[in-house]
C-alpha atoms as a PDB file:
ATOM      1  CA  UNK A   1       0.000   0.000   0.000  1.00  0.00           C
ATOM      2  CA  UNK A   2       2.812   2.437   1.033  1.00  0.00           C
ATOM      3  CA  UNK A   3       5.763   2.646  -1.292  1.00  0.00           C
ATOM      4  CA  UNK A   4       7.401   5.546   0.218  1.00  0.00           C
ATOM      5  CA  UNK A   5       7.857   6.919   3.637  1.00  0.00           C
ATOM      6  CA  UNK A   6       8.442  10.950   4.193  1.00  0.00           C
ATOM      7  CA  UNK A   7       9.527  11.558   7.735  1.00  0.00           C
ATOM      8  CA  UNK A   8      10.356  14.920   8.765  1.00  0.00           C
ATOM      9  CA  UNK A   9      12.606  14.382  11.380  1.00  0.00           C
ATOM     10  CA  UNK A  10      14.974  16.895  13.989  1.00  0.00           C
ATOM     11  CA  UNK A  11      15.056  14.744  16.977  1.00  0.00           C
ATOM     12  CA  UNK A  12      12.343  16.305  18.523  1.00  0.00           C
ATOM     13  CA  UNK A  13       9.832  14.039  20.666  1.00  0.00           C
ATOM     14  CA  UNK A  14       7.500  14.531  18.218  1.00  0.00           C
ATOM     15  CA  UNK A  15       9.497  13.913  14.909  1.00  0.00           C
ATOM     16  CA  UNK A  16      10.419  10.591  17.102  1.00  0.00           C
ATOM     17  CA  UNK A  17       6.964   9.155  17.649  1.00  0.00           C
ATOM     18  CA  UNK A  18       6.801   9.767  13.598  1.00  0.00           C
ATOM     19  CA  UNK A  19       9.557   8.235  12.843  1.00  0.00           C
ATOM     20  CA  UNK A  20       8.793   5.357  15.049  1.00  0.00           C
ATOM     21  CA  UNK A  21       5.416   5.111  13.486  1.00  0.00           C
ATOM     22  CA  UNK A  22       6.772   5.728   9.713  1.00  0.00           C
ATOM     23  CA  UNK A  23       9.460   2.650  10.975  1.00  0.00           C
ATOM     24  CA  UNK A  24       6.252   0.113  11.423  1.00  0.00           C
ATOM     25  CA  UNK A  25       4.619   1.121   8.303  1.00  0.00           C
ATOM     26  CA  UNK A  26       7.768   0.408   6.877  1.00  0.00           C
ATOM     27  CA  UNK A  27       8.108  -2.810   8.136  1.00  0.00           C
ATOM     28  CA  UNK A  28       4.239  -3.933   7.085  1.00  0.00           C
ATOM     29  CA  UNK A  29       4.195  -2.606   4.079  1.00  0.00           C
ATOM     30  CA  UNK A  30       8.272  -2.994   3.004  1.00  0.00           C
ATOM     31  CA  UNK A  31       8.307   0.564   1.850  1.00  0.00           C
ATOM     32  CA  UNK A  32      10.851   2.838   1.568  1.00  0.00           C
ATOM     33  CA  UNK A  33      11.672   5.275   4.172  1.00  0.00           C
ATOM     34  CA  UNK A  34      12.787   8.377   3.329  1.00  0.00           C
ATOM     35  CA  UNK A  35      13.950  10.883   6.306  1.00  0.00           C
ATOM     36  CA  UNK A  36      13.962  14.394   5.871  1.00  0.00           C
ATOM     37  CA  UNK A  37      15.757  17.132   8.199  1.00  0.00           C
ATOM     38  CA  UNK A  38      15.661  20.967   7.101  1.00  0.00           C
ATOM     39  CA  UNK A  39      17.986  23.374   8.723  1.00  0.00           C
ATOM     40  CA  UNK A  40      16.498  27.045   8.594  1.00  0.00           C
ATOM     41  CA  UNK A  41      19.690  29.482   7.709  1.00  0.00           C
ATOM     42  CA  UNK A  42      20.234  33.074   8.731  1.00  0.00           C
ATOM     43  CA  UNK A  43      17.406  35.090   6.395  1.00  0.00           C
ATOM     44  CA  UNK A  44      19.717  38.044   6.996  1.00  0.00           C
ATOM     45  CA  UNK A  45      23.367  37.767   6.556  1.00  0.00           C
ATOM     46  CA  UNK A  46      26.028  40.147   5.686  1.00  0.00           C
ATOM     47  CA  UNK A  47      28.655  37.398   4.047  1.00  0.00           C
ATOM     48  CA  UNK A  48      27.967  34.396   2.233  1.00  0.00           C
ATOM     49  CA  UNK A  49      30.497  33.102   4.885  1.00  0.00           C
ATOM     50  CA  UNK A  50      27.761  33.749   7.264  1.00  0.00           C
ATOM     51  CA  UNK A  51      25.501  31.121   5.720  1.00  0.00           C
ATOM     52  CA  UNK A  52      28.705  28.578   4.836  1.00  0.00           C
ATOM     53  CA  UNK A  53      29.147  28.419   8.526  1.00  0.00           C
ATOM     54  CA  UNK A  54      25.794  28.371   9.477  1.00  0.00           C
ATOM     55  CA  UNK A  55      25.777  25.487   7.362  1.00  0.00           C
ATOM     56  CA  UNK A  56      28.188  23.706   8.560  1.00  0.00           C
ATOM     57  CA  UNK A  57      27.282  23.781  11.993  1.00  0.00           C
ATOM     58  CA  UNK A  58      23.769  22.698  11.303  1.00  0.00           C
ATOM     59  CA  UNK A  59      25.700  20.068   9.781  1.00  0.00           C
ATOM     60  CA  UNK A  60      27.652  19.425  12.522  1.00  0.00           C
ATOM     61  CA  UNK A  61      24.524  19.446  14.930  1.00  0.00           C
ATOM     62  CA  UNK A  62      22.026  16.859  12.766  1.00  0.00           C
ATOM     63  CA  UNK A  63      24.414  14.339  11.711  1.00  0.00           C
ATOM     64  CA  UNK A  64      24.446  12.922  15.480  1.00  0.00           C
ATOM     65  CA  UNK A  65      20.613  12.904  14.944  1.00  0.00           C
ATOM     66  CA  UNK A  66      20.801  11.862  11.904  1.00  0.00           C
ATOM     67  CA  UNK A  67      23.165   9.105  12.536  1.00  0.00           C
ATOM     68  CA  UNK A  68      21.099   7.465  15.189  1.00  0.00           C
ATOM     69  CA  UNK A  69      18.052   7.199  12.686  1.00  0.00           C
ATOM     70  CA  UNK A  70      20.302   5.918  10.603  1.00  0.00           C
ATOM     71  CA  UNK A  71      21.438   3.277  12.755  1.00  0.00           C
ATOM     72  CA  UNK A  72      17.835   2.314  13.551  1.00  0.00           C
ATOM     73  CA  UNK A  73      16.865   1.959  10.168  1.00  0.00           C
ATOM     74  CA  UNK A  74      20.218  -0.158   9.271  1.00  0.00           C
ATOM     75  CA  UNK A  75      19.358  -2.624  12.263  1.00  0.00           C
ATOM     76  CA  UNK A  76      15.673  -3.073  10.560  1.00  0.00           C
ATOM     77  CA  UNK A  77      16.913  -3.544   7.088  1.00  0.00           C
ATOM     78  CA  UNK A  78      14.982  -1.023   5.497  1.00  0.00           C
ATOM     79  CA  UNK A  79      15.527   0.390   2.437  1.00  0.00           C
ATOM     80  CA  UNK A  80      15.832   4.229   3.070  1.00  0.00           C
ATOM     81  CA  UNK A  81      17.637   7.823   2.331  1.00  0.00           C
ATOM     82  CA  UNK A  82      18.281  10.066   4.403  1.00  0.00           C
ATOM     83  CA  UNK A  83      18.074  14.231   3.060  1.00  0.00           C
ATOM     84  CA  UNK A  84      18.972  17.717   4.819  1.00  0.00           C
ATOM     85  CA  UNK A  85      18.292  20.424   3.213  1.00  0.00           C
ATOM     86  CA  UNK A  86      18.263  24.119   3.862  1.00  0.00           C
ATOM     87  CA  UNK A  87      15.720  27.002   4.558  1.00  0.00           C
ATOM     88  CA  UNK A  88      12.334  26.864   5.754  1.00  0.00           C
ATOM     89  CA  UNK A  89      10.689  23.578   7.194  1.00  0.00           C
END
């Protein structure tokens, strides 16, 4: 029934009952999970250094999250991508 899986996930309590839920579907229906993560960046900057480092320390900052859902999804052998992208959720 479900092909595809779009989580929009940050860590937060609520993105992790989602992605729990999105995780069973998953697992019924052998779909493909696809999490998403996006980091808002400074609307008003002086440099575009200012937005490389804000960047990179989002970055920085999800890909702990983002390495724990992957490790999840790894130990359930489920096919999935993981995506973070900038500007607003």
């Amino acid at each position: 029934m479900f092909k595809k899986i779009l989580v929009g996930y940050d860590g937060s309590e609520s993105s992790e009952l989602a992605f729990k839920k999105a995780l069973e579907l998953a697992e019924i229906f052998k779909s493909k999970v696809y999490i998403l993560t996006v980091s808002r960046i400074p609307e008003y900057v002086q440099t575009i250094d200012e937005i490389e480092e804000s960047k990179r320390q989002a970055k920085k900052f999800y890909s702990k999250i983002l390495q724990k859902a992957e490790e999840i999804l790894k130990s359930r052998n489920l096919d999935y991508e993981i995506l973070l992208d900038f500007g607003k959720p």
